[in-house]
Protein backbone atom coordinates (compact mmCIF):
# COMPACT_ATOMS: atom_id res chain seq x y z
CA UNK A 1 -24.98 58.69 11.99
CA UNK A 2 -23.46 62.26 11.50
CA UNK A 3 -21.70 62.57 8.39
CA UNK A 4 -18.06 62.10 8.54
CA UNK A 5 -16.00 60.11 11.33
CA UNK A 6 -15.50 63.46 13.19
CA UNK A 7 -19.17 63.22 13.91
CA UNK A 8 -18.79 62.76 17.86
CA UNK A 9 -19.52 65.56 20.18
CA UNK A 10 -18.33 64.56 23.50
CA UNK A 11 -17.78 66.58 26.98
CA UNK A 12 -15.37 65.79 30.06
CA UNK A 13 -15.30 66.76 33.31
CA UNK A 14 -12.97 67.31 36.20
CA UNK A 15 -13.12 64.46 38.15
CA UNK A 16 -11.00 65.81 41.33
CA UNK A 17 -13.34 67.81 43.80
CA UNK A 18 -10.54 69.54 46.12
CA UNK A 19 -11.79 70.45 50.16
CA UNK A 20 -9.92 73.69 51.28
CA UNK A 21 -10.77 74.59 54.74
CA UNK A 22 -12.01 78.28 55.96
CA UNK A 23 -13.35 79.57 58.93
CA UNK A 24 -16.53 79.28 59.80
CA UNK A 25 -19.15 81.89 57.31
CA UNK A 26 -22.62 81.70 56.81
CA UNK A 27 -23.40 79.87 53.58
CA UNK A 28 -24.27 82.31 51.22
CA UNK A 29 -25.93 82.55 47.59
CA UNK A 30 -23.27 81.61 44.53
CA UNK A 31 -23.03 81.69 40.98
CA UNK A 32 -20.73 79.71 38.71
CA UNK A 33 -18.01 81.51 36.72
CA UNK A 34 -17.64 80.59 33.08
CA UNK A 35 -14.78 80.70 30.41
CA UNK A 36 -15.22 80.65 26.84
CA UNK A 37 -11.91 78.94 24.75
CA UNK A 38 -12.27 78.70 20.98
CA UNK A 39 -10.46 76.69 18.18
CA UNK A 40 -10.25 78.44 14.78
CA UNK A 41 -11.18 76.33 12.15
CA UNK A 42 -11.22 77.27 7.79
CA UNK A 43 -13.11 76.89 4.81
CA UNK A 44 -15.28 78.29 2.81
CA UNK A 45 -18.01 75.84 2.68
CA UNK A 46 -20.15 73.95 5.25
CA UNK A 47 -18.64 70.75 4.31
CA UNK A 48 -14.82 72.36 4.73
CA UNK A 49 -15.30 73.76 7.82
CA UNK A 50 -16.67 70.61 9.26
CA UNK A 51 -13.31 69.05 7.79
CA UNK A 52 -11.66 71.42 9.38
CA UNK A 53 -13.11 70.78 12.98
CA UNK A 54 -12.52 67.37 12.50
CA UNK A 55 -8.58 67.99 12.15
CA UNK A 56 -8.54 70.86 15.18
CA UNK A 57 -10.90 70.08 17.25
CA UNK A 58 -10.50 68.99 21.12
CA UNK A 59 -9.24 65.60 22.41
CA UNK A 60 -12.33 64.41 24.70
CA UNK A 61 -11.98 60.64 24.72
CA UNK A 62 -12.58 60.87 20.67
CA UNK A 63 -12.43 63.88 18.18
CA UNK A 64 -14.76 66.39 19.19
CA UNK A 65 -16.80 69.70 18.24
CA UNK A 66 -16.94 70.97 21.35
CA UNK A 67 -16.42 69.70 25.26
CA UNK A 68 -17.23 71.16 28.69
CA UNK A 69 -14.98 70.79 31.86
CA UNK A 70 -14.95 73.27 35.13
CA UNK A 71 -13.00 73.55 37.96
CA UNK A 72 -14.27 72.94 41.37
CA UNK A 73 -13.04 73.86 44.73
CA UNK A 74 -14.75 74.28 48.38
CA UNK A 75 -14.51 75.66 51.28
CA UNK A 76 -15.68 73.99 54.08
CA UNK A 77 -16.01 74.92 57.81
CA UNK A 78 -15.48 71.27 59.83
CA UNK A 79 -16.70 71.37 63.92
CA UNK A 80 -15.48 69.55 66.25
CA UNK A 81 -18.86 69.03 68.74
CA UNK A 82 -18.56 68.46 72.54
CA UNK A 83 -20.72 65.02 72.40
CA UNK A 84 -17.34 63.95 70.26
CA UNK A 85 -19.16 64.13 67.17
CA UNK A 86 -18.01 66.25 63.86
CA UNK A 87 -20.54 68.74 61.93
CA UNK A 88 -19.62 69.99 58.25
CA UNK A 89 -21.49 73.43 59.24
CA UNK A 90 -21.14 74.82 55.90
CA UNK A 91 -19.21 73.89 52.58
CA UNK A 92 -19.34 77.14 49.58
CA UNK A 93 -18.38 76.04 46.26
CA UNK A 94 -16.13 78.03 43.47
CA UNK A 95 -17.05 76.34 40.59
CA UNK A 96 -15.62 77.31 36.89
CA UNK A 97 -17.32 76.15 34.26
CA UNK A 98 -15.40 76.18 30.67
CA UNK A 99 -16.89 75.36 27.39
CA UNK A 100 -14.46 74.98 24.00
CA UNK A 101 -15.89 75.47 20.72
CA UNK A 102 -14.72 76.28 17.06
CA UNK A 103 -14.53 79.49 15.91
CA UNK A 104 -15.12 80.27 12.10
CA UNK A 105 -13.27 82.75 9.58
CA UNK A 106 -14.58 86.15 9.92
CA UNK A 107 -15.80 86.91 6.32
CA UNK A 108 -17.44 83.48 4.80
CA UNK A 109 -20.28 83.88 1.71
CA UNK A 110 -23.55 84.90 3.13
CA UNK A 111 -25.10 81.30 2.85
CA UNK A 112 -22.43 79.77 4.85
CA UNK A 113 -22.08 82.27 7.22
CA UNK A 114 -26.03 81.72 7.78
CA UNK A 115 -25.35 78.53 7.86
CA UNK A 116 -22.24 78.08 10.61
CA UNK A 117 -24.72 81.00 12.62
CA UNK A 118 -27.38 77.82 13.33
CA UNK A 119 -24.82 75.14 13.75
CA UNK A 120 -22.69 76.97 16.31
CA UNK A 121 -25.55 78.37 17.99
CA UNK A 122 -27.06 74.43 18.63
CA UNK A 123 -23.41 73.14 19.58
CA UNK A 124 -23.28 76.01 22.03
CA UNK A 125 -26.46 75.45 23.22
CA UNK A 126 -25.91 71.73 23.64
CA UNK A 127 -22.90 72.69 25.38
CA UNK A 128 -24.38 74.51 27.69
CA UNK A 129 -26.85 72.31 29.07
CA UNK A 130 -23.63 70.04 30.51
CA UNK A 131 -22.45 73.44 31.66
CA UNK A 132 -26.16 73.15 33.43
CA UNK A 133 -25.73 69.43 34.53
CA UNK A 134 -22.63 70.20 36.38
CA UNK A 135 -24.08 73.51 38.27
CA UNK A 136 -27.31 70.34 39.14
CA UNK A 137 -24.34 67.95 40.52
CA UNK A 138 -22.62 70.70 42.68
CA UNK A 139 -26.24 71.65 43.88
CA UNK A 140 -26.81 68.65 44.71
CA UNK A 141 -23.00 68.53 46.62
CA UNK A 142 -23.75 71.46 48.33
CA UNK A 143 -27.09 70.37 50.15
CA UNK A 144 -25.59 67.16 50.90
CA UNK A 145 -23.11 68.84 52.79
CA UNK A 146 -24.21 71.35 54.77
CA UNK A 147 -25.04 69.88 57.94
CA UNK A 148 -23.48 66.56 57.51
CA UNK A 149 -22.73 64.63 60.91
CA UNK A 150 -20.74 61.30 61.76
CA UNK A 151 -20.70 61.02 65.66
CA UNK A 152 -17.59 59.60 67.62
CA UNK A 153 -15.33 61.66 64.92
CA UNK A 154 -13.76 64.31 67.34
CA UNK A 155 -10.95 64.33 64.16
CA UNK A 156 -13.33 64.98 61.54
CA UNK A 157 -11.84 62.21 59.90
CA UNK A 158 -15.08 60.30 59.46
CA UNK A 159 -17.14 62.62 58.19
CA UNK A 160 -15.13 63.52 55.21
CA UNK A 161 -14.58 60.03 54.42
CA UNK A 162 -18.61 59.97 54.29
CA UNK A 163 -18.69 63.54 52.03
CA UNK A 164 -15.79 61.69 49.88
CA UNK A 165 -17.73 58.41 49.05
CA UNK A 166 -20.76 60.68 47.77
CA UNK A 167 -18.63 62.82 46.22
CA UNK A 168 -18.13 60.20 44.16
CA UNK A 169 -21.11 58.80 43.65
CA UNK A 170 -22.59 62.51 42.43
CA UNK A 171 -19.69 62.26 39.85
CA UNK A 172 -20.43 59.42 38.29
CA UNK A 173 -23.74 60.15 38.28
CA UNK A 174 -23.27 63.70 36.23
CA UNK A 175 -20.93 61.82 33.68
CA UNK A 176 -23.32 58.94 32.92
CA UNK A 177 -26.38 61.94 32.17
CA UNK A 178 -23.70 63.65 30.18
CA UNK A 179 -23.25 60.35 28.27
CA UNK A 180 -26.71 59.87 28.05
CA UNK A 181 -27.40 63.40 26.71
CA UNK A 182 -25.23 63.24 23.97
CA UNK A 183 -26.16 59.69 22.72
CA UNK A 184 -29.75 61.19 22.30
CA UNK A 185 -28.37 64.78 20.71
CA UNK A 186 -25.84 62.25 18.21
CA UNK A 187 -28.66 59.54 17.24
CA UNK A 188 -29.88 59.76 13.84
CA UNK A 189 -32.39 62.17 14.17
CA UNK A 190 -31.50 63.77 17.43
CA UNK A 191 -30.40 67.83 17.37
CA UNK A 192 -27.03 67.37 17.14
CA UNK A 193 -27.13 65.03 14.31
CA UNK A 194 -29.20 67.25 12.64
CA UNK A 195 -26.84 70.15 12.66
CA UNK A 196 -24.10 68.04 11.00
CA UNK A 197 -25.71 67.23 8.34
CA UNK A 198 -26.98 70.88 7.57
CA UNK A 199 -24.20 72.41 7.71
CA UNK A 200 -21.87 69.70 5.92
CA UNK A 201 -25.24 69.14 3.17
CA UNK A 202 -25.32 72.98 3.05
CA UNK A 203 -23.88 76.00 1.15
């Protein structure tokens, strides 16, 4: 396992997908947003600055290095249909992604500073593929969707009880491949792992 008991790099995510209604637009290309926060952290040697995440670094269940959340909201164009039935005829996402990791001391020795350069670079990298994951799982919302019917629903009540319950489903499904990513990167061995113990073994 990673070197100290601050070893665990963990992620959450928003688990609240909110529905505002618009009128009715073409569904259209989108891209995701994205927000950078950083913690500062000190020291002057690999092993320090690891300390030094370990005592400012983010809440995500457990002590963290880093974590990724977003912010999700919709807007979806519900119709009525003369049969009685209801048609979700299109559903846009604004999605947010935001990623948190530490932020080092501007001057550190050369070594370390070469150092921190690789381990930051494979946390952020890491981070980014949830940041990846969760653009998948709203994807996979979005096609869902679009075109969704429940017939007898002239309240459109129905049909968003349908969109909720996979809603769901897509959720839990993004969190357990976030969980399962990061028990691979965190295994001895795995890429994660590997980073903590060069930069805490380094300069």
């Amino acid at each position: 396992m990673p070197a100290s008991k601050y070893s665990s790099l963990t992620f959450t995510v928003a688990s609240l997908v909110s529905a505002l209604l618009a009128p009715s637009a073409q569904a259209a290309d989108w891209k995701p947003a994205e927000q950078i926060k950083t913690y500062t952290v000190t020291g002057n040697s690999g092993a320090a600055l690891y300390d030094s995440i370990g005592e400012r670094g983010p809440m995500a269940g457990v002590q963290a290095i880093a974590h990724t959340t977003f912010k999700l909201t919709w807007r979806r164009d519900y119709r009525p249909q003369p049969d009685g039935a209801c048609v979700l005829a299109t559903a846009r996402p604004n999605l947010t992604i935001i990623y948190t990791w530490p932020k080092a001391p501007a001057k550190l020795p050369t070594a370390v500073a070469a150092s921190w350069k690789t381990f930051i670079s494979g946390v952020e990298t890491h981070e980014r593929v949830h940041g990846e994951h969760i653009v998948d799982m709203v994807k996979k919302i979005e096609a869902y969707s679009v075109g969704l019917r429940a017939e007898s629903d002239p309240g459109c009540q129905k049909v968003r009880a349908v969109l909720q319950q996979r809603l769901g489903e897509l959720s839990n499904e993004q969190r357990q491949r976030g969980r399962d990513f990061d028990r691979d990167e965190l295994s001895p061995g795995g890429r994660v792992h590997q980073l903590i113990l060069s930069l805490v073994n380094g300069p």
